[in-house]
PDB file of N, CA and C in Angstrom:
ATOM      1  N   UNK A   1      78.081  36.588  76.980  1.00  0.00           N
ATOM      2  CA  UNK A   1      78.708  36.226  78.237  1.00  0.00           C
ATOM      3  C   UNK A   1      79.748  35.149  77.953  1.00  0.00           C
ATOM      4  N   UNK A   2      81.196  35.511  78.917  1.00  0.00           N
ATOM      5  CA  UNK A   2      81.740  34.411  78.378  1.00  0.00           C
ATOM      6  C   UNK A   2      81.793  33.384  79.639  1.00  0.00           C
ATOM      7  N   UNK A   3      81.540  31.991  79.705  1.00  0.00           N
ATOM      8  CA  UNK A   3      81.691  30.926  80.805  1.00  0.00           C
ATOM      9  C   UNK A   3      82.528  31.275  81.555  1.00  0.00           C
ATOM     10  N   UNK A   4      83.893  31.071  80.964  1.00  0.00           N
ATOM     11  CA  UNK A   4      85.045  30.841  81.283  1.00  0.00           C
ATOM     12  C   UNK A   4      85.283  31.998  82.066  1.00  0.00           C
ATOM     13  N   UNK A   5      84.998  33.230  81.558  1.00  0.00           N
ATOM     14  CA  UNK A   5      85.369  34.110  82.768  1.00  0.00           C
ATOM     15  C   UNK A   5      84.816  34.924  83.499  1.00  0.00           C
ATOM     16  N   UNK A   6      83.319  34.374  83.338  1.00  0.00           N
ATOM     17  CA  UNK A   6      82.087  34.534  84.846  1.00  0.00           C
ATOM     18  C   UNK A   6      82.922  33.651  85.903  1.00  0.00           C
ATOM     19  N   UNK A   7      83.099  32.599  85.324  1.00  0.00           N
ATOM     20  CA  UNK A   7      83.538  31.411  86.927  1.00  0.00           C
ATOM     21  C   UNK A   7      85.051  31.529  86.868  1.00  0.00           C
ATOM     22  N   UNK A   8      85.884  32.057  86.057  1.00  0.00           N
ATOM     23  CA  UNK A   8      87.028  32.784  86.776  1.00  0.00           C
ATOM     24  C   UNK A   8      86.723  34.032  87.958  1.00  0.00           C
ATOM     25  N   UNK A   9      86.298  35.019  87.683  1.00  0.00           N
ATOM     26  CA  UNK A   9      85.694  36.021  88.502  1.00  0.00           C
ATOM     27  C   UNK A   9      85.119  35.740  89.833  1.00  0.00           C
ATOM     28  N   UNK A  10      83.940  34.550  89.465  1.00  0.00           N
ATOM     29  CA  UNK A  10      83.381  34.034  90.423  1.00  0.00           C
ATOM     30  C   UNK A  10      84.521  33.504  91.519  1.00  0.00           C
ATOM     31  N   UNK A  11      85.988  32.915  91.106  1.00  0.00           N
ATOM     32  CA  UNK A  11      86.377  32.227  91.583  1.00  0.00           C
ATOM     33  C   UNK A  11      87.073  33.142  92.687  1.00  0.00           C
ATOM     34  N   UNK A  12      87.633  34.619  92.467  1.00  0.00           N
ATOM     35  CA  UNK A  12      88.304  35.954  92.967  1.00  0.00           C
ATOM     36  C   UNK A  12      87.472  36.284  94.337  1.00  0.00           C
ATOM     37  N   UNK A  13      85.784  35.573  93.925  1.00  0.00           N
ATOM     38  CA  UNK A  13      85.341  36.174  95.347  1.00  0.00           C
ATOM     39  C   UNK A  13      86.156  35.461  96.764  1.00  0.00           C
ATOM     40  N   UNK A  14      86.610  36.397  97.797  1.00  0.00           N
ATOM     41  CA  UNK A  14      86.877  35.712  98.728  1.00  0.00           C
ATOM     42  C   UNK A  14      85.903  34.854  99.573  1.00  0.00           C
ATOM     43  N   UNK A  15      86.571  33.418  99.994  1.00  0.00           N
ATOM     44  CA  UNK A  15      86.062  32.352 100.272  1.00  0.00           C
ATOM     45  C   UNK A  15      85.617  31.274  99.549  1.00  0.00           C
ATOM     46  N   UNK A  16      85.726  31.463  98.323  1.00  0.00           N
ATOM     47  CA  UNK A  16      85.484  30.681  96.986  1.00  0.00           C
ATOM     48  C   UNK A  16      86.129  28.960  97.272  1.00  0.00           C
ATOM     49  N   UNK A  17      87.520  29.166  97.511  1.00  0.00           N
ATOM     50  CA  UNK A  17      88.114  27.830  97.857  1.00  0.00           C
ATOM     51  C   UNK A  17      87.820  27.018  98.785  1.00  0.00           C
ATOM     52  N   UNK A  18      87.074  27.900  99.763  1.00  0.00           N
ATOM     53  CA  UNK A  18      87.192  27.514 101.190  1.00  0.00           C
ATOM     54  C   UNK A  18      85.102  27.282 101.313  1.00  0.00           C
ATOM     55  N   UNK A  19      84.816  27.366 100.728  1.00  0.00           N
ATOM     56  CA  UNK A  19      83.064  27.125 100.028  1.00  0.00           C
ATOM     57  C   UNK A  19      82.725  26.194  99.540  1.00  0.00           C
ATOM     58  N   UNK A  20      83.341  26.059  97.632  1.00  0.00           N
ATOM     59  CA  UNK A  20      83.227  25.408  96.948  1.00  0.00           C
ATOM     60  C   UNK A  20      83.524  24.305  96.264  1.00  0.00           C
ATOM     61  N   UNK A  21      82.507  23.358  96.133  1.00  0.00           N
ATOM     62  CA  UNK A  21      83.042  22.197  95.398  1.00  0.00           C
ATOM     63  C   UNK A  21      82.602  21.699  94.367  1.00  0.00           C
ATOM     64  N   UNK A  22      81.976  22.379  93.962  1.00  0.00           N
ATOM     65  CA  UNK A  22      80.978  22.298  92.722  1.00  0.00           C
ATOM     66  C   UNK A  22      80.342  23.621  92.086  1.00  0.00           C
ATOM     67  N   UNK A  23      80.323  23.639  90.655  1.00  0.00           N
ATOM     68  CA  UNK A  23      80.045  24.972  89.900  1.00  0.00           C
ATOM     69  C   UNK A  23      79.170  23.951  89.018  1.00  0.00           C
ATOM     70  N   UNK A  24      77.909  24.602  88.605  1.00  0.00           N
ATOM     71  CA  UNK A  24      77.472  24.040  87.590  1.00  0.00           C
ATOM     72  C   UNK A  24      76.683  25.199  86.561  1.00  0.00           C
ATOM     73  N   UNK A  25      76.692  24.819  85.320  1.00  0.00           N
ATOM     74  CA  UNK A  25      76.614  25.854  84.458  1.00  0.00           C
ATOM     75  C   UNK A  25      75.286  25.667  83.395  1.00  0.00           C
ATOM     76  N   UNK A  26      74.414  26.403  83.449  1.00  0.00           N
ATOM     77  CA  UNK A  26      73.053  26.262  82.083  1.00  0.00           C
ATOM     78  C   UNK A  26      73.240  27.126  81.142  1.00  0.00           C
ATOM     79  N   UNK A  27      73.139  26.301  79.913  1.00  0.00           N
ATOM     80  CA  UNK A  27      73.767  27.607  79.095  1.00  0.00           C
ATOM     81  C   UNK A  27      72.239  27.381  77.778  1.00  0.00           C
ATOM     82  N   UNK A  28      71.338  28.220  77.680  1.00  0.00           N
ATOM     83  CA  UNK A  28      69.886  27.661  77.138  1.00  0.00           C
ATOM     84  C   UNK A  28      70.104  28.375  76.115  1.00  0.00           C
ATOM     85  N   UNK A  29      70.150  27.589  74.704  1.00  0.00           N
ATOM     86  CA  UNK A  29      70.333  28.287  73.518  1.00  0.00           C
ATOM     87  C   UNK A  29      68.935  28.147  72.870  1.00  0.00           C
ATOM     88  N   UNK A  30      68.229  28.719  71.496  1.00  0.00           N
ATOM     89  CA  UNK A  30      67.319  28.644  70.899  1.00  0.00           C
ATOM     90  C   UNK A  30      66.650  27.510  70.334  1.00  0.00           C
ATOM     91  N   UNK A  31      66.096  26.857  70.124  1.00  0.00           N
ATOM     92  CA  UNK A  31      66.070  25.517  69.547  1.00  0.00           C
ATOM     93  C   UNK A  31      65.412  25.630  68.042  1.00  0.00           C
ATOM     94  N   UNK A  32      65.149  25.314  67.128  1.00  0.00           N
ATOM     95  CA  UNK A  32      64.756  24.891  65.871  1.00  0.00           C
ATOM     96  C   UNK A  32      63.626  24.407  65.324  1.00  0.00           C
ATOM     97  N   UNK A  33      63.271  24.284  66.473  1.00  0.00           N
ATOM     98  CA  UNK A  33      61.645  23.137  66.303  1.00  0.00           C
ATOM     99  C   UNK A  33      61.042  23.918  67.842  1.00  0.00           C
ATOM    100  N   UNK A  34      60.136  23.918  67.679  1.00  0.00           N
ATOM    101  CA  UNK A  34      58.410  24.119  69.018  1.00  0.00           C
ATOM    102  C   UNK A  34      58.766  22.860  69.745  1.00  0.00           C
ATOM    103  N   UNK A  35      58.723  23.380  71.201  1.00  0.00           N
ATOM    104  CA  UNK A  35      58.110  22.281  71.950  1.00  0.00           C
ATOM    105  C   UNK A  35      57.174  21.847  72.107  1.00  0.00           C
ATOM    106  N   UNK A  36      56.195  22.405  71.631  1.00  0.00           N
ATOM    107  CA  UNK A  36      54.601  22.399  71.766  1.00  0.00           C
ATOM    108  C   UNK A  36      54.462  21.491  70.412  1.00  0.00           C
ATOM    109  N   UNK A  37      54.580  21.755  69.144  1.00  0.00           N
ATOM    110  CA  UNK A  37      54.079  21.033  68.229  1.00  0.00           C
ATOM    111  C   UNK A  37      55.447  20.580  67.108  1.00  0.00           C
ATOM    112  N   UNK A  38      56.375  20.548  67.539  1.00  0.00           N
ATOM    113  CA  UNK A  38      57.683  20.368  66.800  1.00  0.00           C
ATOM    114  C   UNK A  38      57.584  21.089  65.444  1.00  0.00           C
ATOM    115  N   UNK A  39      56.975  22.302  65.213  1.00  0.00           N
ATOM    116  CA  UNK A  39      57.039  23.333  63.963  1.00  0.00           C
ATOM    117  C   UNK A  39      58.485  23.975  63.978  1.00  0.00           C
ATOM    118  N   UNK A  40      58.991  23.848  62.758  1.00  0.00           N
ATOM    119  CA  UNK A  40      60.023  24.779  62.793  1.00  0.00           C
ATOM    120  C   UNK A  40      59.854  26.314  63.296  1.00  0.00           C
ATOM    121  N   UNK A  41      61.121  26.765  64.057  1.00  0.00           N
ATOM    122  CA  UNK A  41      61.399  27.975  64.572  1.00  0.00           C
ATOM    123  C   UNK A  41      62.359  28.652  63.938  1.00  0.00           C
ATOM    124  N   UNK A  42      62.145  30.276  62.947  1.00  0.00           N
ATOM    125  CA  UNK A  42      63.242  30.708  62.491  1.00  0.00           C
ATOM    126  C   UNK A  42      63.522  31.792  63.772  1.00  0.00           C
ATOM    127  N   UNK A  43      62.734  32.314  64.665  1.00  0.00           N
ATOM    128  CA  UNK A  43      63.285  33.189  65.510  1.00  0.00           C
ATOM    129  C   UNK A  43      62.541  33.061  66.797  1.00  0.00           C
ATOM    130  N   UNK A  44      62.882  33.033  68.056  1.00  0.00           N
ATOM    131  CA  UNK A  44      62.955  33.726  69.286  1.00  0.00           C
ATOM    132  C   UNK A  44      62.812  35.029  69.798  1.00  0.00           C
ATOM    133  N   UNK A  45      61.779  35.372  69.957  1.00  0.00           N
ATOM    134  CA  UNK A  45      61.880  37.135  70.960  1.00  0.00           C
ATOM    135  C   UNK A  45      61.583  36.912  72.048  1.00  0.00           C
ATOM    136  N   UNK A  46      62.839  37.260  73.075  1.00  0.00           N
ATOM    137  CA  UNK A  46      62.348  37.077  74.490  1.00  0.00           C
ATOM    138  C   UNK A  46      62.536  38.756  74.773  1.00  0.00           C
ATOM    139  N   UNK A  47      61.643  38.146  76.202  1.00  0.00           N
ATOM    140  CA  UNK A  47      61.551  39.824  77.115  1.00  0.00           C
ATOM    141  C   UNK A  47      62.129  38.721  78.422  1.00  0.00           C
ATOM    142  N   UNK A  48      63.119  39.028  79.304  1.00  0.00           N
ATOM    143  CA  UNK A  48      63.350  38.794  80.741  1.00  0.00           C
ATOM    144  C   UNK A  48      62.814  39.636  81.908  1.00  0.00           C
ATOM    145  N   UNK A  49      62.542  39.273  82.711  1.00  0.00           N
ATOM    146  CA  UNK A  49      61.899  40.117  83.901  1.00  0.00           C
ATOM    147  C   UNK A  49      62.982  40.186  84.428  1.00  0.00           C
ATOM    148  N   UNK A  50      64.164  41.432  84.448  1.00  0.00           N
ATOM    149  CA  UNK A  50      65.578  41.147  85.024  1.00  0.00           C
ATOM    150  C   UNK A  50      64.903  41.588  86.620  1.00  0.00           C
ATOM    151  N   UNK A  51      63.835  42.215  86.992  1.00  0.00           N
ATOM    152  CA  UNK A  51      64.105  42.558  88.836  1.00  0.00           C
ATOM    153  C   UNK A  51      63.079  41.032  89.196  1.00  0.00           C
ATOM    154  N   UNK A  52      62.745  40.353  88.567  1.00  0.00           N
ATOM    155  CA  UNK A  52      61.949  39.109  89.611  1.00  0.00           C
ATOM    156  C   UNK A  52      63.304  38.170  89.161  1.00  0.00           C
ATOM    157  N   UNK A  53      64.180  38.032  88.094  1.00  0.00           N
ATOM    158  CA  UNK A  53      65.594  37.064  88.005  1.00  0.00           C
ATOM    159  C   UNK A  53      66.666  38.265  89.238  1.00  0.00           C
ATOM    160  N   UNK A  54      66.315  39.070  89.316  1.00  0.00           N
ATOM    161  CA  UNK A  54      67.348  39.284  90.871  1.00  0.00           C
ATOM    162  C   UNK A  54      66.802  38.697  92.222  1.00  0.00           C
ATOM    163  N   UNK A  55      65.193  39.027  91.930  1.00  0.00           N
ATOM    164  CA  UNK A  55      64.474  38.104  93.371  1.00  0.00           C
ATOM    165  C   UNK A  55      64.953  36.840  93.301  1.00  0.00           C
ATOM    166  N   UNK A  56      64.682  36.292  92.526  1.00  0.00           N
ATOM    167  CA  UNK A  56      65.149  34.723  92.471  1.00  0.00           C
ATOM    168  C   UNK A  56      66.488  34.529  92.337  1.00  0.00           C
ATOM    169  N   UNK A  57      67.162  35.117  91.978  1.00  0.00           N
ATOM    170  CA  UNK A  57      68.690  35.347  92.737  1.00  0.00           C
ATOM    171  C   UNK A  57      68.864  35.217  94.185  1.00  0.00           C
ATOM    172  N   UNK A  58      68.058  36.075  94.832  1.00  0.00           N
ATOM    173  CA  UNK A  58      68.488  36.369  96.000  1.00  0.00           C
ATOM    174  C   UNK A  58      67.946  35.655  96.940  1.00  0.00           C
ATOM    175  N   UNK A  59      66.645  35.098  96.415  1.00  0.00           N
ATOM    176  CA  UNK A  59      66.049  33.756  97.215  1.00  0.00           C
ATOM    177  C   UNK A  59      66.832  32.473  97.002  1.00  0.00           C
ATOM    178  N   UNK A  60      67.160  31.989  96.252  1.00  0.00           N
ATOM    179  CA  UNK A  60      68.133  30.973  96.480  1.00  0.00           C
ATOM    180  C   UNK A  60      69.914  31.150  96.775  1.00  0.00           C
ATOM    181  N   UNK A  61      70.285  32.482  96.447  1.00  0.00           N
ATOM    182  CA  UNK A  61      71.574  32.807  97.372  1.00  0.00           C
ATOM    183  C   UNK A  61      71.229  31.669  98.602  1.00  0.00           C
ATOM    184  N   UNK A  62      70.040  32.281  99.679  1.00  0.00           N
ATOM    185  CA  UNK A  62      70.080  32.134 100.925  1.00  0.00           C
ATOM    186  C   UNK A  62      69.649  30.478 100.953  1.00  0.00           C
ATOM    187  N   UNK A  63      69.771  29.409  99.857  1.00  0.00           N
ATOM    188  CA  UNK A  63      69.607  27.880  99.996  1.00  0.00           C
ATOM    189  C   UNK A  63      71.353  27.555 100.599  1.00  0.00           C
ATOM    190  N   UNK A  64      70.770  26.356 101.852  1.00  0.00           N
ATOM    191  CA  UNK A  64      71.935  26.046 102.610  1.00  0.00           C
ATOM    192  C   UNK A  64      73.231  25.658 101.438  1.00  0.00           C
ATOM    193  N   UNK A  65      74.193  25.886 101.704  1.00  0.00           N
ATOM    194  CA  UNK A  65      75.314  25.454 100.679  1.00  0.00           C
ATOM    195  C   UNK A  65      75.507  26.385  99.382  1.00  0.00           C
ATOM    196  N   UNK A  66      74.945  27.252  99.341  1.00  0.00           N
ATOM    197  CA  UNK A  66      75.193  28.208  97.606  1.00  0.00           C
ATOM    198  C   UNK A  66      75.805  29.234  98.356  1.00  0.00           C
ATOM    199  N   UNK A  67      76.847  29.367  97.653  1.00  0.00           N
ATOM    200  CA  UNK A  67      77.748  30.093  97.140  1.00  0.00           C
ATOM    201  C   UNK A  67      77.668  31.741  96.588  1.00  0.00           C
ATOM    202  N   UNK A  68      77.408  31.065  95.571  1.00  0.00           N
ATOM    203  CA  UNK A  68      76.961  32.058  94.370  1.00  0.00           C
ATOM    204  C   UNK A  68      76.126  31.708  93.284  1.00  0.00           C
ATOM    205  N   UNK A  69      75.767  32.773  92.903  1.00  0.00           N
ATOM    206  CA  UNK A  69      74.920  32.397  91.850  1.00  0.00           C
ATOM    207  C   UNK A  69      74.833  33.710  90.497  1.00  0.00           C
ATOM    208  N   UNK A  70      75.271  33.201  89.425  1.00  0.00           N
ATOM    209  CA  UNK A  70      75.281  34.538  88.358  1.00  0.00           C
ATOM    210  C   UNK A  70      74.129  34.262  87.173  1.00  0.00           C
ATOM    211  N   UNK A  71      73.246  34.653  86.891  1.00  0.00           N
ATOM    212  CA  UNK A  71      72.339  34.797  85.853  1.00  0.00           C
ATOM    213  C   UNK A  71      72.729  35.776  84.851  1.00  0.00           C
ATOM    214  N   UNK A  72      72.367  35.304  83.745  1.00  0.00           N
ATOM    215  CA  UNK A  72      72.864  36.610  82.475  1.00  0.00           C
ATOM    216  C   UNK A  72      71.446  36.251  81.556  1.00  0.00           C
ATOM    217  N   UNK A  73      70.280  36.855  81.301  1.00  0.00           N
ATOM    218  CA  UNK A  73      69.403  36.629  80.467  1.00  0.00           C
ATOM    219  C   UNK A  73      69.166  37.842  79.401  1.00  0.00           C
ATOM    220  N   UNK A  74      69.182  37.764  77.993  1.00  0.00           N
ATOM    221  CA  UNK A  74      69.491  38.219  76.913  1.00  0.00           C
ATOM    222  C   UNK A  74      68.018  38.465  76.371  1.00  0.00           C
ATOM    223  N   UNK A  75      68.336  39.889  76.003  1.00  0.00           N
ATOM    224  CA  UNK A  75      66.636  40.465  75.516  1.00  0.00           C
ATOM    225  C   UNK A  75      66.705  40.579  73.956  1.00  0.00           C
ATOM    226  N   UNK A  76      65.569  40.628  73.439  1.00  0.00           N
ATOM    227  CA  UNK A  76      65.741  40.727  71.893  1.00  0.00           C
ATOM    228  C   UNK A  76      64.989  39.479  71.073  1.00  0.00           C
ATOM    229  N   UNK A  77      65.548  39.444  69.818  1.00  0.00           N
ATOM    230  CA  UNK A  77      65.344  38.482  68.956  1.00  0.00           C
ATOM    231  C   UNK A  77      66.370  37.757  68.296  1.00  0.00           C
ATOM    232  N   UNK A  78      66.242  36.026  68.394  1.00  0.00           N
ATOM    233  CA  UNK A  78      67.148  35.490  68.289  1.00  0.00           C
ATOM    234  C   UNK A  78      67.103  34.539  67.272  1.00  0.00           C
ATOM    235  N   UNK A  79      68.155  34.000  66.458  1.00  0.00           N
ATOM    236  CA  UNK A  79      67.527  32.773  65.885  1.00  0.00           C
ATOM    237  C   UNK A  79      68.046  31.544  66.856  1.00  0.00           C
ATOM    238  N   UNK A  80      67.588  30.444  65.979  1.00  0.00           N
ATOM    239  CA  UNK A  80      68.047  29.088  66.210  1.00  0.00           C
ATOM    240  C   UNK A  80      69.670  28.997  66.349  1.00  0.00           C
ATOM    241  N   UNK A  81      70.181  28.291  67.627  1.00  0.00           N
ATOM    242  CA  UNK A  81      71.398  28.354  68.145  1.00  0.00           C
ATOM    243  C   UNK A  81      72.073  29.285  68.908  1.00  0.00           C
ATOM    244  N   UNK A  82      71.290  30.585  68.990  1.00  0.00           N
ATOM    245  CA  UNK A  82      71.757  31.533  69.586  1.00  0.00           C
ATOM    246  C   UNK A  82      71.884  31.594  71.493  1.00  0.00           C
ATOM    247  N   UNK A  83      72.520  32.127  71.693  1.00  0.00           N
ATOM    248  CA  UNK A  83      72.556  31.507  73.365  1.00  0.00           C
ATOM    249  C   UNK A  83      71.676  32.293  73.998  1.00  0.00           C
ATOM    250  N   UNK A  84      70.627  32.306  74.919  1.00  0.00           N
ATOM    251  CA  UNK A  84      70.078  33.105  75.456  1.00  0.00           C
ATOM    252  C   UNK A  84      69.602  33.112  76.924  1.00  0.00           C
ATOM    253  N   UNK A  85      70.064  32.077  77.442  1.00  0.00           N
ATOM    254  CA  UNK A  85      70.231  32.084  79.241  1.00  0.00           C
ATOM    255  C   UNK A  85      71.375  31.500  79.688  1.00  0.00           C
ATOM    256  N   UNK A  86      72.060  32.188  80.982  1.00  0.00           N
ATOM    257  CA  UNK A  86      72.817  31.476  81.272  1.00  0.00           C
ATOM    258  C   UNK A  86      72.602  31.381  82.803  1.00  0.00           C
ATOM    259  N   UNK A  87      73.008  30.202  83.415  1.00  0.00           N
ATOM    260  CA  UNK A  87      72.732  30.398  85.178  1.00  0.00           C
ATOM    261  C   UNK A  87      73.987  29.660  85.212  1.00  0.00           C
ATOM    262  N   UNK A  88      74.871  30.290  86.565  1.00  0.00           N
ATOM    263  CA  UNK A  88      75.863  29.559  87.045  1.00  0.00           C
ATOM    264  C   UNK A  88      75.950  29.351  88.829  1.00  0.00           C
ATOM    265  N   UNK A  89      75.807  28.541  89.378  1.00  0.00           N
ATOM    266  CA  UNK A  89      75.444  28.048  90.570  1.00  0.00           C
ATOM    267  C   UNK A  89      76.644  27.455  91.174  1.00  0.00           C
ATOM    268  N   UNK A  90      77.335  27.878  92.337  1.00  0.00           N
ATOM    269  CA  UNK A  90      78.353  27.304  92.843  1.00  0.00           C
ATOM    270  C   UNK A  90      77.909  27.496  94.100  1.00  0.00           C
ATOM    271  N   UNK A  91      78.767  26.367  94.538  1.00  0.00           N
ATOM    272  CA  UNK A  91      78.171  25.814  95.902  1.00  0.00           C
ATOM    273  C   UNK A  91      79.065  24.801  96.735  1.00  0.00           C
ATOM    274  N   UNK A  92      78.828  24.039  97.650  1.00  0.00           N
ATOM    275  CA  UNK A  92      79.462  23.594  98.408  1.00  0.00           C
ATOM    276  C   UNK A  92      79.314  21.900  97.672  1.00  0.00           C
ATOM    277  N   UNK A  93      78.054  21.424  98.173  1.00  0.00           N
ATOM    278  CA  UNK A  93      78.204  19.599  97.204  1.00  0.00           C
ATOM    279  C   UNK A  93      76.843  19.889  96.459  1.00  0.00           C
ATOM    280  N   UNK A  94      77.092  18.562  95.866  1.00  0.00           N
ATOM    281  CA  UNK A  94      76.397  18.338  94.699  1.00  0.00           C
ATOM    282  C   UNK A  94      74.975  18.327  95.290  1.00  0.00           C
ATOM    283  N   UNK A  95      74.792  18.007  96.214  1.00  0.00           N
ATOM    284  CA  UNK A  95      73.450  17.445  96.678  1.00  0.00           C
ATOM    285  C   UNK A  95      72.628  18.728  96.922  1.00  0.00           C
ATOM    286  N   UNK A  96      73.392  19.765  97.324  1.00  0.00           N
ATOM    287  CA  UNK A  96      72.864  21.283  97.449  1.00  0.00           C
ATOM    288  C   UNK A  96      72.651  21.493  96.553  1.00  0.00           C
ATOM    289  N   UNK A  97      73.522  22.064  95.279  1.00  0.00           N
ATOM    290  CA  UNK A  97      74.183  22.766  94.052  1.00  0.00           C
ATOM    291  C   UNK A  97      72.820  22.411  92.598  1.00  0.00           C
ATOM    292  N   UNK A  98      72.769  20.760  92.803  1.00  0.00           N
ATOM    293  CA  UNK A  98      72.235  20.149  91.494  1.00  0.00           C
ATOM    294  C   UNK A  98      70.513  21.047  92.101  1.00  0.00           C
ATOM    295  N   UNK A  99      70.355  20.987  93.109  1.00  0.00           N
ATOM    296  CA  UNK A  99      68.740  20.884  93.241  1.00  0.00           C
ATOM    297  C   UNK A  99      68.348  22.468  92.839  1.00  0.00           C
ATOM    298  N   UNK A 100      69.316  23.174  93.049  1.00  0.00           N
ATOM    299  CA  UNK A 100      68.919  24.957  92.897  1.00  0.00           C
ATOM    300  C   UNK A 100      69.308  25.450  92.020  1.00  0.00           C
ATOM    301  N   UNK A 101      70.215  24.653  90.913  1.00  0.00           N
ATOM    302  CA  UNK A 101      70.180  25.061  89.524  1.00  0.00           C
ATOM    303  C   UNK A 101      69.143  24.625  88.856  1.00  0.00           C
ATOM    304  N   UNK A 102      68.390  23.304  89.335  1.00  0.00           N
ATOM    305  CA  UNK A 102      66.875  23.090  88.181  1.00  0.00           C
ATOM    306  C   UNK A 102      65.966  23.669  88.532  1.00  0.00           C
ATOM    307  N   UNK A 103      65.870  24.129  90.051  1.00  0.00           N
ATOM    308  CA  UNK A 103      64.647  24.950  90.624  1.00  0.00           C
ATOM    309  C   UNK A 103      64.831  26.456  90.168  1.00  0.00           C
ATOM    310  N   UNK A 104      66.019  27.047  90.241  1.00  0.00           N
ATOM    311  CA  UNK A 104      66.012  28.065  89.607  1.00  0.00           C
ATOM    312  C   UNK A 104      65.734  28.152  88.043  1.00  0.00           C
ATOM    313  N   UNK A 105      66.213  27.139  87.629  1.00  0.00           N
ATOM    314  CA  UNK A 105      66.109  27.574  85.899  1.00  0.00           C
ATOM    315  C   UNK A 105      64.514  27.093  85.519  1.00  0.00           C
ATOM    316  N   UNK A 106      63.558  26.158  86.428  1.00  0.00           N
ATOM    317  CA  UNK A 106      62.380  26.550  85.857  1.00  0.00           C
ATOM    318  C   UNK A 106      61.274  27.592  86.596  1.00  0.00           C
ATOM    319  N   UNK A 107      61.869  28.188  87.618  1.00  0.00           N
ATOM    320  CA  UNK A 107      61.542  29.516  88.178  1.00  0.00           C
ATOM    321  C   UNK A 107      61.636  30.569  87.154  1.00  0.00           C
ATOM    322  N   UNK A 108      62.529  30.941  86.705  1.00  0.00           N
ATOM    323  CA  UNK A 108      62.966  31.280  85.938  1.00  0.00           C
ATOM    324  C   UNK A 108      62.155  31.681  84.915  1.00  0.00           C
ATOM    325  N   UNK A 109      62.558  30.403  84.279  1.00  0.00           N
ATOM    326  CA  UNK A 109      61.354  30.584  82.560  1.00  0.00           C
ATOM    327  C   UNK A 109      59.926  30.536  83.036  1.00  0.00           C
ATOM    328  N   UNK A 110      59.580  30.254  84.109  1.00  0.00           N
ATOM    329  CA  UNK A 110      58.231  29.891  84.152  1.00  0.00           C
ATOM    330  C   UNK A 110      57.525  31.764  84.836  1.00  0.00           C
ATOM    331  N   UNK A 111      58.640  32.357  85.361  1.00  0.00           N
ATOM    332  CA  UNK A 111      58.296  33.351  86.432  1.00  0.00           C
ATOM    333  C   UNK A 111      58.894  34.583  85.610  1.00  0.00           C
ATOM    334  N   UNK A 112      60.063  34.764  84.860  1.00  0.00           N
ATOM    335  CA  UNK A 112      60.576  35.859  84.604  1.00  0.00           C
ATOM    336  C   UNK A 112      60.985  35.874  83.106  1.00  0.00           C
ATOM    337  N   UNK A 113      60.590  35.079  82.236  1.00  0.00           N
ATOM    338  CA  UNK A 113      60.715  35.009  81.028  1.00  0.00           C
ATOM    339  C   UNK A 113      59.438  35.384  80.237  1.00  0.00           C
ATOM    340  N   UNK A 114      59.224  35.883  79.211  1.00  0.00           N
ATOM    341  CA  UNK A 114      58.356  35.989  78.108  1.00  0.00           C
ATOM    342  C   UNK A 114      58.874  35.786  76.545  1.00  0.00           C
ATOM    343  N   UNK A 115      58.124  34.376  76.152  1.00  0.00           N
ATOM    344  CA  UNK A 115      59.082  34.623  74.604  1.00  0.00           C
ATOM    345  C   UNK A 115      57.930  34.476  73.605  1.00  0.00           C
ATOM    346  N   UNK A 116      58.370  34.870  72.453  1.00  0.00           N
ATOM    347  CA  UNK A 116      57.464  34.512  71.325  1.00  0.00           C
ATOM    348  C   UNK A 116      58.119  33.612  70.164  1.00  0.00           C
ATOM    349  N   UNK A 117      57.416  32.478  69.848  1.00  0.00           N
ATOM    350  CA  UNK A 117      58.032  31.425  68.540  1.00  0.00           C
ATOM    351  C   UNK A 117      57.985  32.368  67.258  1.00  0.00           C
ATOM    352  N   UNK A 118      58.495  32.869  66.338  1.00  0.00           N
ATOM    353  CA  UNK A 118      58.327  33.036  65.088  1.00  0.00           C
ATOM    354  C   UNK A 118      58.652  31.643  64.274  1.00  0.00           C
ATOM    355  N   UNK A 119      57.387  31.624  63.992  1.00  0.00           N
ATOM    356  CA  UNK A 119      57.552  30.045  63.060  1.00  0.00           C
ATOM    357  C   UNK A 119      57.775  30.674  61.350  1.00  0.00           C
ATOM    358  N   UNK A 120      58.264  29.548  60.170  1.00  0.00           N
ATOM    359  CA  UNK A 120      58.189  29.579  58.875  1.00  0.00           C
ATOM    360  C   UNK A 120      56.576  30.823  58.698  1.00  0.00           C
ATOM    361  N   UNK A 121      57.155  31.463  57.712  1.00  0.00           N
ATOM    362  CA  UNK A 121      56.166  32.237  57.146  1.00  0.00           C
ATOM    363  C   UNK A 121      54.834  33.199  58.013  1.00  0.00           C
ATOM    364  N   UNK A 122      55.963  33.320  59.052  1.00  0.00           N
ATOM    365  CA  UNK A 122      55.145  34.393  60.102  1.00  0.00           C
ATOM    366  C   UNK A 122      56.067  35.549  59.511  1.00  0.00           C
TER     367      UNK A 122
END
């Protein structure tokens, strides 16, 4: 996915100018180390639940002040650094915008994600 021209696109929808004042962007790459026990990580396999990340799309569409909202979540196996979520949230102010990009993104992993750590010598 490229940033730059999800929220160009995003920007084409009519009413965009006349909406928005804030875009904010999660871009969740692989990390290197466990959160759980800081073990090195050579790979990532996620599975996304893409129809409960459209529910949750469409449940926070309808939060006062959003705009829009574009999710892109990436299936497969990944290593360390690789990009593998993205949420982009535009909206009217910050005070709307900030609260339904963190509620969505741990909806999200917590509701529609499945991953597995491949650690060293798995």
């Amino acid at each position: 996915m490229d940033i730059s021209k999800a929220i160009a696109q995003m920007k084409e929808i009519p009413g965009f100018a006349e909406n928005v004042g804030m875009v904010l962007v999660h871009n969740g790459v692989v990390r290197a180390w466990s959160r759980a026990d800081k073990a090195a990580v050579v790979a990532l396999e996620v599975t996304p639940n893409q129809k409960r990340i459209q529910e949750l799309r469409e449940e926070y569409l309808r939060r006062p002040g959003i705009f829009d909202i574009e999710i892109f979540a990436k299936h497969g196996r990944f290593k360390p650094g690789d990009d593998l979520l993205f949420i982009i949230v535009a909206g009217d102010i910050r005070e709307n915008v900030k609260p339904v990009l963190g509620e969505l993104l741990d909806r999200i992993k917590a509701e529609a994600i499945s991953k597995r750590e491949v650690k060293a010598g798995e």
